[in-house]
Protein backbone atom coordinates (compact mmCIF):
# COMPACT_ATOMS: atom_id res chain seq x y z
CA UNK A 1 25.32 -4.97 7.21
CA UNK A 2 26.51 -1.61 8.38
CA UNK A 3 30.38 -0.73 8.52
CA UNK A 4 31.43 -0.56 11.83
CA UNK A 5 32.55 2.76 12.81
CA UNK A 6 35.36 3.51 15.51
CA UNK A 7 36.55 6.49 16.96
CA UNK A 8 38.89 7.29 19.89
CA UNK A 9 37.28 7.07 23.73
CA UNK A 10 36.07 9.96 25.22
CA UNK A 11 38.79 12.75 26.28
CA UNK A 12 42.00 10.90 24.21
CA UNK A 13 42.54 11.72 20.70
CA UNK A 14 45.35 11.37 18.19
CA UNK A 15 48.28 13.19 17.99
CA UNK A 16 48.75 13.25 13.94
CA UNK A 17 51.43 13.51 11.45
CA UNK A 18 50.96 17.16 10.95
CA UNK A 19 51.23 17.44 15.12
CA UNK A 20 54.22 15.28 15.76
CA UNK A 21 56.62 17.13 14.69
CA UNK A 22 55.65 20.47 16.99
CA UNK A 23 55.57 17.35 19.82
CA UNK A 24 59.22 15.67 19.16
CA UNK A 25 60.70 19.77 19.46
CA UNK A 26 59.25 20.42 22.51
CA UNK A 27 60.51 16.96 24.10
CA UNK A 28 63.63 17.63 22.62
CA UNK A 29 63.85 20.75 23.99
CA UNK A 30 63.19 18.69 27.29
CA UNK A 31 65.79 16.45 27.00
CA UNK A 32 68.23 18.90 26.23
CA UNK A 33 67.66 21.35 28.99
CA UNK A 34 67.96 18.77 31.38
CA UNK A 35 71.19 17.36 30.27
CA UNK A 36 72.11 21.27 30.96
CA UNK A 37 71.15 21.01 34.20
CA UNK A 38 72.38 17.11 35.11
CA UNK A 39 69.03 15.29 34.76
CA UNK A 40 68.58 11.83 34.28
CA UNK A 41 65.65 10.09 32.44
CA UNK A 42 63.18 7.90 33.77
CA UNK A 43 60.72 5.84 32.51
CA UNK A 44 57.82 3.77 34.75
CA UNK A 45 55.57 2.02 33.42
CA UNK A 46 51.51 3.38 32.35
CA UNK A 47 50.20 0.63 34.93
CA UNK A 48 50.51 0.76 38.59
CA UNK A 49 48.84 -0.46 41.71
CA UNK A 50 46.17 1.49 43.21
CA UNK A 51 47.16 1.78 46.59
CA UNK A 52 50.68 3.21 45.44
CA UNK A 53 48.26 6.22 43.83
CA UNK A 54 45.93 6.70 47.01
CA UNK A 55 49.05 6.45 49.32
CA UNK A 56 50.95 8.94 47.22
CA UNK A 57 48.04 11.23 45.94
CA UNK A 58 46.21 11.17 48.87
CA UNK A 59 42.87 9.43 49.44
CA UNK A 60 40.53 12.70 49.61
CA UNK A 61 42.05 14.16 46.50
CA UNK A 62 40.19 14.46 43.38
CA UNK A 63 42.37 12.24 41.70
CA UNK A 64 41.34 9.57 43.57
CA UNK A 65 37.72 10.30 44.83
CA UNK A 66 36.47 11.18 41.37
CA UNK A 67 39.15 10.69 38.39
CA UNK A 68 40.99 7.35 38.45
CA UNK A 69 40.97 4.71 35.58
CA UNK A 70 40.56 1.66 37.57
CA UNK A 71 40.19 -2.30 36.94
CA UNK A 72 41.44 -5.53 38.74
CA UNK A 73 42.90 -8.04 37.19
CA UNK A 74 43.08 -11.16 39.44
CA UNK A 75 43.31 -10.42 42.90
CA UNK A 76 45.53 -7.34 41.72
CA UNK A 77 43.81 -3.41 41.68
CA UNK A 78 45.28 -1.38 39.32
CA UNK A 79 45.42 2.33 37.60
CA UNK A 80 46.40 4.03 34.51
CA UNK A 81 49.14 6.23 36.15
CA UNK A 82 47.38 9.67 36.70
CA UNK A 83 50.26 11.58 37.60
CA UNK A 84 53.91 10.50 37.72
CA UNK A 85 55.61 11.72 41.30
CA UNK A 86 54.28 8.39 42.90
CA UNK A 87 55.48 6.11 40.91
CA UNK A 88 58.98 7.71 39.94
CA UNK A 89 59.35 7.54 43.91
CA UNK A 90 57.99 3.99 43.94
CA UNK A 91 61.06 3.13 41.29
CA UNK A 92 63.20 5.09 43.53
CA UNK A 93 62.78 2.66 46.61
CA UNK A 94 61.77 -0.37 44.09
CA UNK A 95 65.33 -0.54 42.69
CA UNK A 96 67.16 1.19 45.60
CA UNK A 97 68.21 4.35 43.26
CA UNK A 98 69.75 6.03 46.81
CA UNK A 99 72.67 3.06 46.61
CA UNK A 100 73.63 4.97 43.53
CA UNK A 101 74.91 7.62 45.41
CA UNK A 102 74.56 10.97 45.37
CA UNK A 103 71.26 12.98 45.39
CA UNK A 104 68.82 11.70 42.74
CA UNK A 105 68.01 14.30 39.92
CA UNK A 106 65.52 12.56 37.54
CA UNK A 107 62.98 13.62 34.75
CA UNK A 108 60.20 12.06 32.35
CA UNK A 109 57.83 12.66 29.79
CA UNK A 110 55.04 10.65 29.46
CA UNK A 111 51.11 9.84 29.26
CA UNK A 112 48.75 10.20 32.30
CA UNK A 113 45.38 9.41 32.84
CA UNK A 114 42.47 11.10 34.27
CA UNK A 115 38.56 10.37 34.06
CA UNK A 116 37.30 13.97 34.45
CA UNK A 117 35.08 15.80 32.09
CA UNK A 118 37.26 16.84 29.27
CA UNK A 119 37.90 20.30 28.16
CA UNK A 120 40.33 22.80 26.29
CA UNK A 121 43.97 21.41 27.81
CA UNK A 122 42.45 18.65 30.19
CA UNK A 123 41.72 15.59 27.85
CA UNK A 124 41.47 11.91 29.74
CA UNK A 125 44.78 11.19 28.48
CA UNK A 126 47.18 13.57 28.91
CA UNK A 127 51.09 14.38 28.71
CA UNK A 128 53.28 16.11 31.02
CA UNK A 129 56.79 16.08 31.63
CA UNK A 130 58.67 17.15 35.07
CA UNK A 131 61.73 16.21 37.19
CA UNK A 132 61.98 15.21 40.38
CA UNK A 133 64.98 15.69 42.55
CA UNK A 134 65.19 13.15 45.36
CA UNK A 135 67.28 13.15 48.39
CA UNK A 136 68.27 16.48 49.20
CA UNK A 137 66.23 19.01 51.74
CA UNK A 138 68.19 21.93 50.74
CA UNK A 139 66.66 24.82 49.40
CA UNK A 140 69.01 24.95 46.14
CA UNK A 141 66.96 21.74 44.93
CA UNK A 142 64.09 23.92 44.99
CA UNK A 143 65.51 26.54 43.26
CA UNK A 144 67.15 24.43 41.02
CA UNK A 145 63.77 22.44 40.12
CA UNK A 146 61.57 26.12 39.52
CA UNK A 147 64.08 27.13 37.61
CA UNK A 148 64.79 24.00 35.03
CA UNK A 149 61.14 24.79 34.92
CA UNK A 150 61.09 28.06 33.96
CA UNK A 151 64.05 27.78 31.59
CA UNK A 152 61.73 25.55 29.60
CA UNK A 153 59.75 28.17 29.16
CA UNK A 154 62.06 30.91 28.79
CA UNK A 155 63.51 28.84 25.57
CA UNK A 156 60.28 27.73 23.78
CA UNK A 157 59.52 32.07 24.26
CA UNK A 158 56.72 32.00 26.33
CA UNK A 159 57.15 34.99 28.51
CA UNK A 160 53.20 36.02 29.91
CA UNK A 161 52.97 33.96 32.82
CA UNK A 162 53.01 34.40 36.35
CA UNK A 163 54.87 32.07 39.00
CA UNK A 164 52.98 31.47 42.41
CA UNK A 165 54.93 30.74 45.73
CA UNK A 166 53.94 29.49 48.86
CA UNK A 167 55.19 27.70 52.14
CA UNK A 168 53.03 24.56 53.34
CA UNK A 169 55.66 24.03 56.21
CA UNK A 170 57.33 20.51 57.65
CA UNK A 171 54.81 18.34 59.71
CA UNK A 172 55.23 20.43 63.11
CA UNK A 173 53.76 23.43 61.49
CA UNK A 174 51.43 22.00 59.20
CA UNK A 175 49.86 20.31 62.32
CA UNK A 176 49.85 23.30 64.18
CA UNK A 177 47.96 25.62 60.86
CA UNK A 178 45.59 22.28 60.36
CA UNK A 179 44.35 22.84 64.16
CA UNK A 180 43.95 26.83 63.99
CA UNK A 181 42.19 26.15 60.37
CA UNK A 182 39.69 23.47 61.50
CA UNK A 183 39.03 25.91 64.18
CA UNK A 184 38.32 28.74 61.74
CA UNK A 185 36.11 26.93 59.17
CA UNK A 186 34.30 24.41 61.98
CA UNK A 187 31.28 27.45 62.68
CA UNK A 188 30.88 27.48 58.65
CA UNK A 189 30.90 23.76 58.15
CA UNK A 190 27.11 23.68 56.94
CA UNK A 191 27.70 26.04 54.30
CA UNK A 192 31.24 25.07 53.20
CA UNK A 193 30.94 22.44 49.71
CA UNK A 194 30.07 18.71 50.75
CA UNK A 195 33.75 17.70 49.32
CA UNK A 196 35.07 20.43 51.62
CA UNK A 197 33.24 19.20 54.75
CA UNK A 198 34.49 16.25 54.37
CA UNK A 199 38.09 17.37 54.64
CA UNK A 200 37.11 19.56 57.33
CA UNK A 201 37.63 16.15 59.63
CA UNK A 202 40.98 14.41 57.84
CA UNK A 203 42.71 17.40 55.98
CA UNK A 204 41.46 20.78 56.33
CA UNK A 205 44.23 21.97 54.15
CA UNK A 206 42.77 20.77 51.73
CA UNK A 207 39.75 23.14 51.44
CA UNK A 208 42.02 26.11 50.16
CA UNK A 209 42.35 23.93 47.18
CA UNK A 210 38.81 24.05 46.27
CA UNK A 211 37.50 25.37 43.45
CA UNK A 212 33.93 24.97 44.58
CA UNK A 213 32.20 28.63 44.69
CA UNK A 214 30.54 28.34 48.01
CA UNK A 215 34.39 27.69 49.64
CA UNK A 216 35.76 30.90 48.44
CA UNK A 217 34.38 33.51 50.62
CA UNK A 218 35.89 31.55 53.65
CA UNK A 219 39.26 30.69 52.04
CA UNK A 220 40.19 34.51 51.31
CA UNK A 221 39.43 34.73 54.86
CA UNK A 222 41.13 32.01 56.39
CA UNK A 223 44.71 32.36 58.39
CA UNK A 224 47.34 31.90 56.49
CA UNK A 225 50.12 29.30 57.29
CA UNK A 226 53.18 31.61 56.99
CA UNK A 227 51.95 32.85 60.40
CA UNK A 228 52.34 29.46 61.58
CA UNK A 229 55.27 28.21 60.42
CA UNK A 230 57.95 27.09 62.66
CA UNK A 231 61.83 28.46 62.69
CA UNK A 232 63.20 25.68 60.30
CA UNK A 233 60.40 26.24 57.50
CA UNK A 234 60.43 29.96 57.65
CA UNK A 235 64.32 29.51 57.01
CA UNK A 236 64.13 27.02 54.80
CA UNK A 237 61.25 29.21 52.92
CA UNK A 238 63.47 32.44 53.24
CA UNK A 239 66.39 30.71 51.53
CA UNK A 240 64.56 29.67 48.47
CA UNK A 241 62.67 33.31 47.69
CA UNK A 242 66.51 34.70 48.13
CA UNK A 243 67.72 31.97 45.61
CA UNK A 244 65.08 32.71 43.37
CA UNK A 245 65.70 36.56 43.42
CA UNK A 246 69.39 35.44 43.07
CA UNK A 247 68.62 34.08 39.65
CA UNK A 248 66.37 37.18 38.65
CA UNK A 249 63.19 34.63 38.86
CA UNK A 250 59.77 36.73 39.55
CA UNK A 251 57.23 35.18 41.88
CA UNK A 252 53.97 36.28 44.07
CA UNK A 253 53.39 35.30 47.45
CA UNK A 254 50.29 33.35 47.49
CA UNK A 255 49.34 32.12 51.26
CA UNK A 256 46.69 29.98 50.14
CA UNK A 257 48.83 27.74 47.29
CA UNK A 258 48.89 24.21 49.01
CA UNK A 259 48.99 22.00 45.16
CA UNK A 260 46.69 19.11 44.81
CA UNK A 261 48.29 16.54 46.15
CA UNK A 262 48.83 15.22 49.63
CA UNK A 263 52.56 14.85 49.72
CA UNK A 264 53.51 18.40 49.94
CA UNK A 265 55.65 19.95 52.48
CA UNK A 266 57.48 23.53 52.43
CA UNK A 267 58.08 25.03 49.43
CA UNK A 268 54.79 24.78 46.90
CA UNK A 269 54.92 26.14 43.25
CA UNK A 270 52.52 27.03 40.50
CA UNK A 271 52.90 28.29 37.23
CA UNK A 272 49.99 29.96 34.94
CA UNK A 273 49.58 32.07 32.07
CA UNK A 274 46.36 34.20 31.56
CA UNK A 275 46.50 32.58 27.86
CA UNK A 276 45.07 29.44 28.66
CA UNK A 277 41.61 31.43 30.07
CA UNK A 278 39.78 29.64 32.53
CA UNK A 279 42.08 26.56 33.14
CA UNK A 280 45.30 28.68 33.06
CA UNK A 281 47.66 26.04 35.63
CA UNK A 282 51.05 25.22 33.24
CA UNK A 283 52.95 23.63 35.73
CA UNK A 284 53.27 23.28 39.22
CA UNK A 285 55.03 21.35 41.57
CA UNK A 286 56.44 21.89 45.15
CA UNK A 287 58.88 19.37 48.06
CA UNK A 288 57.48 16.69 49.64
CA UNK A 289 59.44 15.04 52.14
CA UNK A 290 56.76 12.89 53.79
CA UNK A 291 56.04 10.77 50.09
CA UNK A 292 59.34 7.80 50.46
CA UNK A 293 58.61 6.74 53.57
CA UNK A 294 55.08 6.82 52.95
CA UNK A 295 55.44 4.17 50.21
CA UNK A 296 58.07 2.03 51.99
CA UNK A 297 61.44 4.03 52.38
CA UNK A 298 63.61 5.41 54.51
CA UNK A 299 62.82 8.90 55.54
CA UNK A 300 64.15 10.76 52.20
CA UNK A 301 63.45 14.80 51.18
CA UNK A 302 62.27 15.03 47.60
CA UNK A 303 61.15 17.86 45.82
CA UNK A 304 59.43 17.98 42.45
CA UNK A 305 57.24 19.71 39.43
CA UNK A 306 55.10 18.36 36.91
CA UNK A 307 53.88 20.48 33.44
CA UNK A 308 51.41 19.35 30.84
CA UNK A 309 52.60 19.64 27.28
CA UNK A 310 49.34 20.09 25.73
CA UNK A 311 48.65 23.55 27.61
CA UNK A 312 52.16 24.29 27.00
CA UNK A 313 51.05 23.65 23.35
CA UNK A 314 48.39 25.81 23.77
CA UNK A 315 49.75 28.67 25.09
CA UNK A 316 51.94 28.30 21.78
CA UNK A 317 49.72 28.40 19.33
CA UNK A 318 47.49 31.67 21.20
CA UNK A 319 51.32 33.35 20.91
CA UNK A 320 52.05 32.15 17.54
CA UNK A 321 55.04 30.42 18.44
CA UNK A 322 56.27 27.68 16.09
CA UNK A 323 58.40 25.40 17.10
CA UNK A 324 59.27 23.78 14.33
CA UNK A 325 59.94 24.80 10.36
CA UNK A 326 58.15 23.06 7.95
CA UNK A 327 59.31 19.80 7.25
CA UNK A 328 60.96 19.52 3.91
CA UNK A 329 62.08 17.10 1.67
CA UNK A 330 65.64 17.05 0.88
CA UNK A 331 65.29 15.04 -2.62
CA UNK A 332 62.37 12.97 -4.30
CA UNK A 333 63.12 10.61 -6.96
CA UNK A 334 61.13 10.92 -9.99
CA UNK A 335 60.61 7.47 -11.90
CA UNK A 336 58.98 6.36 -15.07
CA UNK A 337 58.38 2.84 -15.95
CA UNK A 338 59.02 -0.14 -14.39
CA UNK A 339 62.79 -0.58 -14.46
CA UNK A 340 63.26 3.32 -13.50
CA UNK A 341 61.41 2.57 -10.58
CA UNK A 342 63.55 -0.24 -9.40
CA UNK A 343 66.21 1.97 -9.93
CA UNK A 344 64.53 4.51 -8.25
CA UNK A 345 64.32 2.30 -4.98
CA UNK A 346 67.73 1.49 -5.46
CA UNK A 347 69.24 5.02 -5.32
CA UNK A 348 67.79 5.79 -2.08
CA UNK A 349 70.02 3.83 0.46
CA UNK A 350 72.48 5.32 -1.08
CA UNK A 351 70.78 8.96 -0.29
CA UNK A 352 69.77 8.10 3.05
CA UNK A 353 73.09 6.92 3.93
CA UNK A 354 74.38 10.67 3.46
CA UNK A 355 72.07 11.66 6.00
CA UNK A 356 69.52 13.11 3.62
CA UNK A 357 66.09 12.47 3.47
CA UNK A 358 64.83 10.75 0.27
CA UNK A 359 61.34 9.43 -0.87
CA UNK A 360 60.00 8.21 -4.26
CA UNK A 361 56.04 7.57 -5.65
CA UNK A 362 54.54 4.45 -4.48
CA UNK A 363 51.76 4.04 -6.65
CA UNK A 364 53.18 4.48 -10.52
CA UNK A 365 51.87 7.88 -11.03
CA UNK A 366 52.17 10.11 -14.32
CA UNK A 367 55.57 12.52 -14.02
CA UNK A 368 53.01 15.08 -13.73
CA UNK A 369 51.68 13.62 -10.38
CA UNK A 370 55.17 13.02 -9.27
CA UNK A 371 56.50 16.84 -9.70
CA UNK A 372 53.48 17.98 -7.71
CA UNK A 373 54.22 15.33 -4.73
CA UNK A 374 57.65 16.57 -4.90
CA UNK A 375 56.25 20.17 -4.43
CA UNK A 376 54.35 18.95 -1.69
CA UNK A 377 56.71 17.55 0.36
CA UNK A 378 58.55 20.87 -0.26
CA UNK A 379 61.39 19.17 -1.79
CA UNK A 380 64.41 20.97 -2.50
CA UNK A 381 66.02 18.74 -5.37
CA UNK A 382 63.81 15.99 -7.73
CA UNK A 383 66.27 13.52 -9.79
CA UNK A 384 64.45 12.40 -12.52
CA UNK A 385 64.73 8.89 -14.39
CA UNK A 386 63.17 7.52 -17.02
CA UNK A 387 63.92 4.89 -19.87
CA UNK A 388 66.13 7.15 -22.21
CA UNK A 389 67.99 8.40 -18.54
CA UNK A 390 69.05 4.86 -17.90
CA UNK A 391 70.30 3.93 -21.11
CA UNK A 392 72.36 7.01 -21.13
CA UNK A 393 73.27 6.99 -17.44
CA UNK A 394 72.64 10.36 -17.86
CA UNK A 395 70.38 11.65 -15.15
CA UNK A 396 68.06 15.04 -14.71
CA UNK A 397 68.86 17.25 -11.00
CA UNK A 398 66.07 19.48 -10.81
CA UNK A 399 66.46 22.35 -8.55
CA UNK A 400 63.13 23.18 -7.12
CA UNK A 401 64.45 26.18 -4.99
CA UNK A 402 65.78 28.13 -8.20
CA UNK A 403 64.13 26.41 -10.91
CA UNK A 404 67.40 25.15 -12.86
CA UNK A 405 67.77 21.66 -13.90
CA UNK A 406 71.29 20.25 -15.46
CA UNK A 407 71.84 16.51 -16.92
CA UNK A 408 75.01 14.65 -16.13
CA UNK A 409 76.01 10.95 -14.51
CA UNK A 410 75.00 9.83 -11.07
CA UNK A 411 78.46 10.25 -9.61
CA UNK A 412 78.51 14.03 -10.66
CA UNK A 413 74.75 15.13 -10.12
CA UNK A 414 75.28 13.15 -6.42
CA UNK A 415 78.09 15.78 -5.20
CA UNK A 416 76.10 18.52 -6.18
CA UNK A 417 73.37 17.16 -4.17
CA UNK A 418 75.44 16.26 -1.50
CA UNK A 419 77.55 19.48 -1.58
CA UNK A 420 74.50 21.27 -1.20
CA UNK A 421 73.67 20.46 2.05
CA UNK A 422 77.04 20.83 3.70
């Protein structure tokens, strides 16, 4: 009988040993930026119902129409969570955050989940992290949230990228843009992409995110909504491209940025860098003060971003930027026979508990074998015991780094170690 063979689903693949450590930097990175800047952490879980995501998303979207993971389970629809602004809000009203008090300033990092035909930085499962800030409609949240945004990138070094900005407007104007837009695109319907006509009827908006070819010639000609926007929203709009320049952020104007999702309102965001080719979106992210009451609050202005790690990751590795050194061992215990061994396992605690990292052969390998798994793991001291050692208590300190090697009692040989690292 043939051994079965395994292999990870379509789109999702392992993140492995060699990899982790690049991903723990950049999350801790995260984490530390946003304690800069006053964020809190939140985590939701991988599973939630499907009408939260077609209320929240929107139910013409992509996401929905074409990409969701989907089952039931009992009389209960559910999704693999395919992007994160839904059900952070969801928590938000679940577990009334708002009685907290205060505005709301939350991030995460985390796995989403999208069936769409993988390619270079778009696998099935993904990871992004974002923040979203929740109960404040003033324009410093928005400058706040593009700018812990950019800072991210700023500090990993990642400087070839261009930041998008747009105005979508508050419900009065949107309305108002929808009507002149329909009107526009109604005479082209036939030839617009069949997605496209079909948010010609619910959410013409919508069409200027297509990336269908056959839209294109009538979305570079289409009105654009800064025309339209009423007093409030051009204000509101004003005050965030003076907060930006304020903080020496560069953006573009681009009238035709509306973001993916449904929720959006006023200020909209994207991020890209030309070193990603084809699929060059890093982050993006805009307000959307329609999306609490939508799900069951009370009327509350959010605004938000979301970024995927592994183009972030990408974009990296095209500049050759490392964010980690090489991992290195700090000192490996070589053992021969079977009571230097238990020995062996006995010194480590006692290692560890200095705060250094310690390791020792698992497999009773020749000292030969040993030295060069030492030199592997890059280790920068091996202390060597063997039969004679312990009946001496006299112990070798190898110093891989110079080459030296001296033989005295644990106590002694343990300072030098230790005094080493100080």
């Amino acid at each position: 009988m043939a051994k079965p063979s395994f292999s990870t689903p379509l789109g999702m693949v392992d993140i492995l040993p060699d990899e982790t450590p690049t991903w723990r930097a950049l999350e801790q990175i995260i984490h530390e930026e946003a304690a800069k800047f006053n964020f809190q952490e939140i985590r939701t879980p991988i599973l939630e119902p499907t009408e939260l995501i077609k209320r929240g998303v929107g139910q013409l979207t992509d996401i929905v129409t074409k990409e969701i993971f989907a089952f039931k389970k009992g009389d209960t629809h559910y999704v693999l969570r395919p992007e994160l602004t839904a059900p952070v809000v969801r928590s938000f009203v679940q577990h009334h955050l708002d009685q907290r008090g205060g505005v709301q300033k939350l991030y995460y990092i985390g796995p989403m989940f999208r069936a769409e035909r993988p390619q270079k930085g778009r696998q099935r499962q993904f990871h992004q992290f974002g923040l979203e800030v929740v109960g404040s409609a003033d324009p410093v949240a928005d400058i706040e949230t593009i700018a812990f945004m950019m800072r991210i990138y700023e500090r990993i070094g990642i400087e070839n990228f261009t930041l998008k900005l747009n105005s979508v407007g508050d419900p009065e104007s949107r309305e108002r843009y929808k009507n002149v837009l329909k009107e526009f695109l109604e005479p082209h319907r036939a030839q617009l992409s069949e997605l496209s006509q079909q948010r010609l009827d619910k959410n013409p908006m919508r069409i200027l995110d297509s990336k269908e070819p056959e839209d294109q010639e009538f979305i570079t000609k289409a009105p654009i909504i800064q025309d339209y926007l009423n007093e409030e929203s051009s204000l509101h709009f004003e005050q965030v491209k003076n907060g930006l320049n304020t903080l020496g952020i560069s953006y573009i104007l681009d009238p035709y940025l509306v973001r993916g999702m449904d929720y959006y309102t006023r200020t909209a965001f994207e991020l890209s860098s030309p070193d990603l080719g084809s699929q060059d979106a890093l982050a993006g992210g805009g307000r959307y003060d329609l999306l609490v009451e939508e799900i069951g609050g009370k009327p509350t202005p959010a605004v938000g971003f979301a970024a995927g790690m592994e183009r972030l990751l990408i974009a990296c590795e095209e500049l050759n930027i490392s964010l980690t050194d090489p991992t290195k061992l700090d000192v490996y215990v070589v053992s021969l026979g079977n009571a230097a061994r238990q020995w062996a396992l006995g010194c480590l605690p006692t290692l560890r508990a200095h705060g250094l990292s310690a390791s020792m052969d698992y497999s009773g390998r020749s000292m030969k074998a040993q030295m060069k798994e030492a030199n592997r793991e890059l280790a920068r001291f091996t202390l060597i015991v063997g039969e004679q050692e312990l009946q001496d208590e006299q112990f070798v300190l190898r110093d891989m780094e110079q080459s030296t090697e001296i033989k005295k009692d644990l106590s002694a040989l343990l300072r030098i170690i230790y005094q080493s690292f100080k």
